[in-house]
C-alpha atoms as a PDB file:
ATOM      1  CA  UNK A   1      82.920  66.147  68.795  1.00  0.00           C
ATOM      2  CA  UNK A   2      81.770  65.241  72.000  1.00  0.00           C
ATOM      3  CA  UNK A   3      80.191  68.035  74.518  1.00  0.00           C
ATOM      4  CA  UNK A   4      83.227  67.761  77.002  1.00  0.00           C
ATOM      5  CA  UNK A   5      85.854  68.471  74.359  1.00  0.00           C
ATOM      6  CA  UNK A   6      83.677  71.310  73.086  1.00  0.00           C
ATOM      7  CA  UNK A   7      83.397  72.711  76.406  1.00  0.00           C
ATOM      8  CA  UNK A   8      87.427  72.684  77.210  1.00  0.00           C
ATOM      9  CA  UNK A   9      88.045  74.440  73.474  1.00  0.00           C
ATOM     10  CA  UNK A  10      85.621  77.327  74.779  1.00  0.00           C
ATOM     11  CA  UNK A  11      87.256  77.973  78.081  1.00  0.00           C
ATOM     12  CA  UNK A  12      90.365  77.734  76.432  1.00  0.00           C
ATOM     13  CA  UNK A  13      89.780  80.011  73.443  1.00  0.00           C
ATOM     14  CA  UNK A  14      88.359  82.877  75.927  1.00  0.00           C
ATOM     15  CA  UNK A  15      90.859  82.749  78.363  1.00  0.00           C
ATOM     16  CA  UNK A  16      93.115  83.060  75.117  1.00  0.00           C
ATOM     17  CA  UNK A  17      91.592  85.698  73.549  1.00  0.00           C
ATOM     18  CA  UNK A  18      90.718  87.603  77.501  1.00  0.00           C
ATOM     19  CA  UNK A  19      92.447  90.768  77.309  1.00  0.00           C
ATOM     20  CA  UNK A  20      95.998  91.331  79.747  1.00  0.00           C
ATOM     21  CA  UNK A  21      95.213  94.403  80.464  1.00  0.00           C
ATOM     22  CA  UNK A  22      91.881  96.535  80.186  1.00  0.00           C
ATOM     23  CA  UNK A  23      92.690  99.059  77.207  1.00  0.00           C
ATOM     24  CA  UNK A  24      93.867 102.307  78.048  1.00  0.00           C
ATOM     25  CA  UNK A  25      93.361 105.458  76.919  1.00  0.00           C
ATOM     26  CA  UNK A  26      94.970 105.938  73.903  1.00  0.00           C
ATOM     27  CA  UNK A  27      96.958 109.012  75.395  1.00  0.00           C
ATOM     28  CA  UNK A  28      96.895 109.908  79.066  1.00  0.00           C
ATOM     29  CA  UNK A  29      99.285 111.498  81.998  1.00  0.00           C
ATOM     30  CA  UNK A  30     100.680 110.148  84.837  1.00  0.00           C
ATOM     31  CA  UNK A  31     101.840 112.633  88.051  1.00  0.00           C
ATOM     32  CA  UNK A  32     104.812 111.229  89.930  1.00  0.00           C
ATOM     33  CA  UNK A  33     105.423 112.422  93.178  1.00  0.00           C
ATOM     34  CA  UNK A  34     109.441 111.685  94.115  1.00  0.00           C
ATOM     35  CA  UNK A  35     111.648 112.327  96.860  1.00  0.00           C
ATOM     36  CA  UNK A  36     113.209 114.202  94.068  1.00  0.00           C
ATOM     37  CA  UNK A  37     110.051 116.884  93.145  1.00  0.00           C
ATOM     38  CA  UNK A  38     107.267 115.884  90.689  1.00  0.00           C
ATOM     39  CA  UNK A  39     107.532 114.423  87.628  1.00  0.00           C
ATOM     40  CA  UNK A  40     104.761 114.231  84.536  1.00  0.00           C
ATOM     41  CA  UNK A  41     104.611 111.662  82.575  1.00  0.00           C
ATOM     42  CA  UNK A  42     102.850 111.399  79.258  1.00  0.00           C
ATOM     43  CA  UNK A  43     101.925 107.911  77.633  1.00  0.00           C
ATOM     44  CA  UNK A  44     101.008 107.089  73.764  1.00  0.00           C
ATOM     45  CA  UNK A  45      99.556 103.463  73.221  1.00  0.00           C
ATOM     46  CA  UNK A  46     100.183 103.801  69.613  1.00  0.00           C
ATOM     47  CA  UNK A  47     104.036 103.316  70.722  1.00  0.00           C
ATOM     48  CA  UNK A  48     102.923 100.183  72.666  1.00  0.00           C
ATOM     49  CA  UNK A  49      99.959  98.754  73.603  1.00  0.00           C
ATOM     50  CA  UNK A  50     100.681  96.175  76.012  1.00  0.00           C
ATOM     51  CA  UNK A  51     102.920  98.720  77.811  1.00  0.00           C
ATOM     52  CA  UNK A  52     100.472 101.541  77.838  1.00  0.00           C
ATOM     53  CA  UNK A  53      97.528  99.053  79.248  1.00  0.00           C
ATOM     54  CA  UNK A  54      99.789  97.209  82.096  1.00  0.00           C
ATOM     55  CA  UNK A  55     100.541 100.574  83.068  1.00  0.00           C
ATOM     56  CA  UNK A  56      97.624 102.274  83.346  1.00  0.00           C
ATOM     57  CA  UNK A  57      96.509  99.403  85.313  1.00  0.00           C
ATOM     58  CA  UNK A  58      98.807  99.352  87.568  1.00  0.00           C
ATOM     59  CA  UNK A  59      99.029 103.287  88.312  1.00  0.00           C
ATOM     60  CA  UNK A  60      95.418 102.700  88.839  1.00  0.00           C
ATOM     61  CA  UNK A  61      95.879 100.511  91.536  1.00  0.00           C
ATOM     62  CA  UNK A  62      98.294 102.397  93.525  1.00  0.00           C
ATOM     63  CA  UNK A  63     101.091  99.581  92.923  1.00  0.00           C
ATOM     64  CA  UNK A  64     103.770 102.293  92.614  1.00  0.00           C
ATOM     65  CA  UNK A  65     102.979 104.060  95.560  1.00  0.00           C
ATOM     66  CA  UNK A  66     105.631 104.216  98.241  1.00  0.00           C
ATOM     67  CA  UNK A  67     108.372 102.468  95.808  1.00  0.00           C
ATOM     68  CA  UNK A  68     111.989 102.580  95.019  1.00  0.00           C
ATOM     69  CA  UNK A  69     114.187 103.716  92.247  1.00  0.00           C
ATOM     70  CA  UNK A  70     116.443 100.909  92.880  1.00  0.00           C
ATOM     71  CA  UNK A  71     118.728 100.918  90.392  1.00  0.00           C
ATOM     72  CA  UNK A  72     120.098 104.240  88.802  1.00  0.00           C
ATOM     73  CA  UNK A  73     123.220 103.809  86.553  1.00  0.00           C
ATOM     74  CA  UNK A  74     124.192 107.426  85.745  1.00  0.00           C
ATOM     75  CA  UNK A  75     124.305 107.944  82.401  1.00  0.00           C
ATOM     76  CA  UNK A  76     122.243 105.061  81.376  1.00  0.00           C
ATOM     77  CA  UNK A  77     118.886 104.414  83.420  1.00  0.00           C
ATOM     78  CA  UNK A  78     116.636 104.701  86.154  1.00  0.00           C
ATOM     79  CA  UNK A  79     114.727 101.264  87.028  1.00  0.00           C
ATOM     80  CA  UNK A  80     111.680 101.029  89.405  1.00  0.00           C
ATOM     81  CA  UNK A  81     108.752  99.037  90.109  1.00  0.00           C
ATOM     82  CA  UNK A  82     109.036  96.609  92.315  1.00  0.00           C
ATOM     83  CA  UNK A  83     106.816  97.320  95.810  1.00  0.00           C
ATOM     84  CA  UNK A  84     108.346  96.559  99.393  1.00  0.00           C
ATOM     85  CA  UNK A  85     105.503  93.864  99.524  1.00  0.00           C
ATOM     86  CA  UNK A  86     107.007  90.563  99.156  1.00  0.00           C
ATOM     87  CA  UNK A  87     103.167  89.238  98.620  1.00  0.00           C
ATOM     88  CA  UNK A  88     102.264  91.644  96.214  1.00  0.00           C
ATOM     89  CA  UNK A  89     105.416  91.663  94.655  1.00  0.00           C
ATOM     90  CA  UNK A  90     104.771  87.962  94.387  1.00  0.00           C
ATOM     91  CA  UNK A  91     100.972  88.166  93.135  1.00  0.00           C
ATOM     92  CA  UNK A  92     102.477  89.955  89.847  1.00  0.00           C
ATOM     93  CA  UNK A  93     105.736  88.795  89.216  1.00  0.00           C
ATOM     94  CA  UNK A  94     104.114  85.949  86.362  1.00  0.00           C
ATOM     95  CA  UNK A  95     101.590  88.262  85.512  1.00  0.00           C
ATOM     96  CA  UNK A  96     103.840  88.717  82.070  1.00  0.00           C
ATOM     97  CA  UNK A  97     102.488  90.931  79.071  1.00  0.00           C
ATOM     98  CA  UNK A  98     102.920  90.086  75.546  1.00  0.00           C
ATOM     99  CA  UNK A  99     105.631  91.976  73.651  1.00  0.00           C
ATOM    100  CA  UNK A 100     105.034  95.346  71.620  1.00  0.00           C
ATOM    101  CA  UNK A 101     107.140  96.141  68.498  1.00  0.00           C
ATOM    102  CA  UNK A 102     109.839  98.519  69.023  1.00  0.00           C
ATOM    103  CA  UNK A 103     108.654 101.584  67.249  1.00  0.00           C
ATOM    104  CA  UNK A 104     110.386 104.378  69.186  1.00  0.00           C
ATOM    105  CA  UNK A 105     113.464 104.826  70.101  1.00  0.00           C
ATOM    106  CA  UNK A 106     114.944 104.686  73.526  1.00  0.00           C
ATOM    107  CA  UNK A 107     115.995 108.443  73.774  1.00  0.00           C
ATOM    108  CA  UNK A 108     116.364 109.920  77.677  1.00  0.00           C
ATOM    109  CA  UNK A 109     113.454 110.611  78.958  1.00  0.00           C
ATOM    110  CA  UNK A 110     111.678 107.920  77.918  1.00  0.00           C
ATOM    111  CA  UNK A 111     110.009 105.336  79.606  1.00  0.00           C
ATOM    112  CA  UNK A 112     110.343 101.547  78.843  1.00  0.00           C
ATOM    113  CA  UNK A 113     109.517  98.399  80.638  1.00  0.00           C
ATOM    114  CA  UNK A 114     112.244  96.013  81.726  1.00  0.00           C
ATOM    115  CA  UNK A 115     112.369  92.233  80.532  1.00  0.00           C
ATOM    116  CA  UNK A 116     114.077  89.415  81.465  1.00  0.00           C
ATOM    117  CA  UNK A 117     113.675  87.839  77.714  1.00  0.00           C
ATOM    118  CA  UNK A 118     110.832  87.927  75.253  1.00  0.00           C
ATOM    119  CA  UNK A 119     107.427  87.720  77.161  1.00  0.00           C
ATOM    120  CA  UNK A 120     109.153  88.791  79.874  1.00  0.00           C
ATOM    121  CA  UNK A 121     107.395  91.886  81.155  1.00  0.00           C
ATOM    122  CA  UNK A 122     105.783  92.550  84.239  1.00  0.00           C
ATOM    123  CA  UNK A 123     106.241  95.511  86.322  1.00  0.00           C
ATOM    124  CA  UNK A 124     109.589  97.080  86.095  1.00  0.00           C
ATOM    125  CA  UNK A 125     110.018 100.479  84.364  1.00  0.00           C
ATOM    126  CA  UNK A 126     113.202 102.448  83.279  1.00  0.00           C
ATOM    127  CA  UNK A 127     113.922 106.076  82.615  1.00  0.00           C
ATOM    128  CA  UNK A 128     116.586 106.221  80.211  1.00  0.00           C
ATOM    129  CA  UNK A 129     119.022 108.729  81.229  1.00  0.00           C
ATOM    130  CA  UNK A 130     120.363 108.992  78.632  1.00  0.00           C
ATOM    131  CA  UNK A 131     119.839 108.103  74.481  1.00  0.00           C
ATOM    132  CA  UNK A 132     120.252 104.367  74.438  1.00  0.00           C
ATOM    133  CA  UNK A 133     119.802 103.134  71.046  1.00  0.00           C
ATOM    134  CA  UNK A 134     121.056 100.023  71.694  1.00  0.00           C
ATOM    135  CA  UNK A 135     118.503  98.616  73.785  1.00  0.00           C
ATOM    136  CA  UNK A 136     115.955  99.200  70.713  1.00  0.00           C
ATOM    137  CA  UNK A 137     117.553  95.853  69.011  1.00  0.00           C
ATOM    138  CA  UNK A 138     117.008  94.234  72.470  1.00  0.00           C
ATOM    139  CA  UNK A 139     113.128  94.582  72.069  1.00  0.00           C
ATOM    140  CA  UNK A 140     112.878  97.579  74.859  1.00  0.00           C
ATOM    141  CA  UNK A 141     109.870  99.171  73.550  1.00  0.00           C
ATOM    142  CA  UNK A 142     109.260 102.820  75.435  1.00  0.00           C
ATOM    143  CA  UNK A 143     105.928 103.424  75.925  1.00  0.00           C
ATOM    144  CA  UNK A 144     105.926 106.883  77.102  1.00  0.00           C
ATOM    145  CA  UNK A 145     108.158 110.058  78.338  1.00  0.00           C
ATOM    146  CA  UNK A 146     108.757 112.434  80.764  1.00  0.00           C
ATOM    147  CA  UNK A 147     107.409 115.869  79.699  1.00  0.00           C
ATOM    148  CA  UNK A 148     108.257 117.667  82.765  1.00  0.00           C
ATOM    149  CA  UNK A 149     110.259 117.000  85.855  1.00  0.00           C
ATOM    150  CA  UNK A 150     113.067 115.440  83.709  1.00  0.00           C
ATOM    151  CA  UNK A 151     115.292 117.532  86.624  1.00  0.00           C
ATOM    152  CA  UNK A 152     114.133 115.357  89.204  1.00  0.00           C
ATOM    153  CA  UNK A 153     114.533 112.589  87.753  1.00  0.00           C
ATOM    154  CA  UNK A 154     118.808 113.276  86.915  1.00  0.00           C
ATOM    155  CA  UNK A 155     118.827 114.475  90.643  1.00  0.00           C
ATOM    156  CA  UNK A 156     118.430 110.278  91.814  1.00  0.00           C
ATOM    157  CA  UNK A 157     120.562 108.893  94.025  1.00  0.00           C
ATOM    158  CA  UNK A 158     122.884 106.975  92.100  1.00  0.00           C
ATOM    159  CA  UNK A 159     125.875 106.134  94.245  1.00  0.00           C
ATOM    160  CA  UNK A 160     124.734 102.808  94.898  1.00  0.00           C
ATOM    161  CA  UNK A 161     125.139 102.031  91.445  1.00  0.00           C
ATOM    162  CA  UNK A 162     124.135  99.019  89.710  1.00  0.00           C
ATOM    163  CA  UNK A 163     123.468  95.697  92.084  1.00  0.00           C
ATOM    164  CA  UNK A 164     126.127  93.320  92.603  1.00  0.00           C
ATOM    165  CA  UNK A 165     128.848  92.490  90.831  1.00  0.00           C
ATOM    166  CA  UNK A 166     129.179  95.848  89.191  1.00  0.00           C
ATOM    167  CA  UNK A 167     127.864  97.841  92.044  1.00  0.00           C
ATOM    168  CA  UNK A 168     126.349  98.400  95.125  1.00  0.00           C
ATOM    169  CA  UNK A 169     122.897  98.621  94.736  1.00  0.00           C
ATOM    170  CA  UNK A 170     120.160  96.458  95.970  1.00  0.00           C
ATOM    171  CA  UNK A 171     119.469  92.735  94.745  1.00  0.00           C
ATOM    172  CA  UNK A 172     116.534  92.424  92.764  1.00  0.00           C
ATOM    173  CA  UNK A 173     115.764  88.948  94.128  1.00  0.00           C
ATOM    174  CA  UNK A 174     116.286  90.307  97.422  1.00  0.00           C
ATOM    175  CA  UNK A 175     114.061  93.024  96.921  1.00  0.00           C
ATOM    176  CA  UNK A 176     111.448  90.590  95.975  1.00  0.00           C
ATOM    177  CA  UNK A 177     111.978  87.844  99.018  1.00  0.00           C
ATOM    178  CA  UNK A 178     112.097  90.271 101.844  1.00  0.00           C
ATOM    179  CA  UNK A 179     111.236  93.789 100.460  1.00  0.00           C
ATOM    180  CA  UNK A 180     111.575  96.730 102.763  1.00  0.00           C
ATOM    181  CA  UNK A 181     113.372  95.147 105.511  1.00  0.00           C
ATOM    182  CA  UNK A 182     116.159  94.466 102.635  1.00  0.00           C
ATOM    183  CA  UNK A 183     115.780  97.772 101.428  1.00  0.00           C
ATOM    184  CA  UNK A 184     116.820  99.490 104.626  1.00  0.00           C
ATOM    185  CA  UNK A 185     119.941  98.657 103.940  1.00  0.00           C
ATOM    186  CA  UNK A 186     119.903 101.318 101.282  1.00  0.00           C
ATOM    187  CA  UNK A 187     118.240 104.171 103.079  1.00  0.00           C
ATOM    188  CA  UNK A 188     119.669 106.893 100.182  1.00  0.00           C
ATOM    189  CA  UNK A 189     117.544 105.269  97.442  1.00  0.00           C
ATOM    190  CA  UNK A 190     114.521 108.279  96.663  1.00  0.00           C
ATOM    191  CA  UNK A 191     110.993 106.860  96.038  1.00  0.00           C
ATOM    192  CA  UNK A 192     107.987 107.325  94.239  1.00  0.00           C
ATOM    193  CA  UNK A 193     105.716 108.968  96.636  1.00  0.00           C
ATOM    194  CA  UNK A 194     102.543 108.424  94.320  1.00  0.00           C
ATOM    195  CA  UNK A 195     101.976 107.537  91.260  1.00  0.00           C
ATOM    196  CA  UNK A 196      98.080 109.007  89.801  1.00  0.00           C
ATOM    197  CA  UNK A 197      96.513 109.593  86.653  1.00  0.00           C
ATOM    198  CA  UNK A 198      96.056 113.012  85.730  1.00  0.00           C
ATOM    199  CA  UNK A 199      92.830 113.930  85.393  1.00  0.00           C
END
């Protein structure tokens, strides 16, 4: 085997074995400040991994600072994560994580990323509202809960409903192609202040 092919097998077996994520703790808290009062989150990698590291990671960086809860469906969920930033909403949007096994159930309170199909995970998060066993079939795998501040949380602005057709609330592809100047048009939607790791 010739040096060149060798050299293309390594690149491409470290890049495939390079880690998503860096690991996260394998328990930690996350404070969320909301238009709504403060919210505590606590996270268990055991429930999944891939969740628990992207994250982490992104808490870390300050990505859902200043962000919207743009679609809250009484009774069923509580979406956020994506930034008013059309570039940095951009920069992540294919930065996908692998799937985790559904080993908890989507009870309220707890939080799961959203996805668009298998692999499809990025940045969005949901509360569930409500229990939604369902969605555990559908590959939703929570990743953590809310331990306190579940009051806030049912105090959302939810009159906007879901987006269009079967409500009124904000476009995700809108959200993502022109960010707070679309989201404006929605001035009742309550934010994430901060998002930090407790220490």
């Amino acid at each position: 085997m010739n040096s060149l092919i060798l050299t293309v097998l390594w690149a491409w077996t470290s890049v495939a074995h390079e880690p998503v994520n860096p690991v996260s703790p394998d328990s930690y808290h996350v404070r969320l400040s909301t238009t709504e009062g403060p919210v505590l989150v606590a996270v268990n990698r055991e429930w999944a991994p891939h969740g628990a590291d992207r994250f982490h990671a992104l808490v870390s960086a300050g990505f859902y600072d200043d962000t919207t809860f743009f679609r809250v469906v009484k009774g069923f969920m509580a979406q956020f994560g994506l930034p008013g930033d059309p570039a940095l909403s951009a920069t992540w949007r294919d930065k996908r994580i692998p799937d985790d096994p559904v080993v908890q159930s989507n009870t309220r309170g707890r939080l799961t990323f959203a996805t668009s199909g298998p692999g499809g995970r990025t940045t969005q998060i949901f509360v569930n509202l409500a229990d939604n066993p369902s969605l555990d079939g559908q590959g939703f795998a929570p990743f953590g809960e809310v331990v306190d501040g579940m009051d806030a949380i049912d105090k959302l602005f939810r009159r906007y409903g879901d987006a269009p057709p079967r409500g009124r609330g904000p476009s995700q592809s809108q959200i993502r192609a022109a960010g707070e100047a679309y989201l404006a048009e929605f001035p009742k939607l309550d934010r994430i202040v901060s998002a930090t790791l407790e220490p």
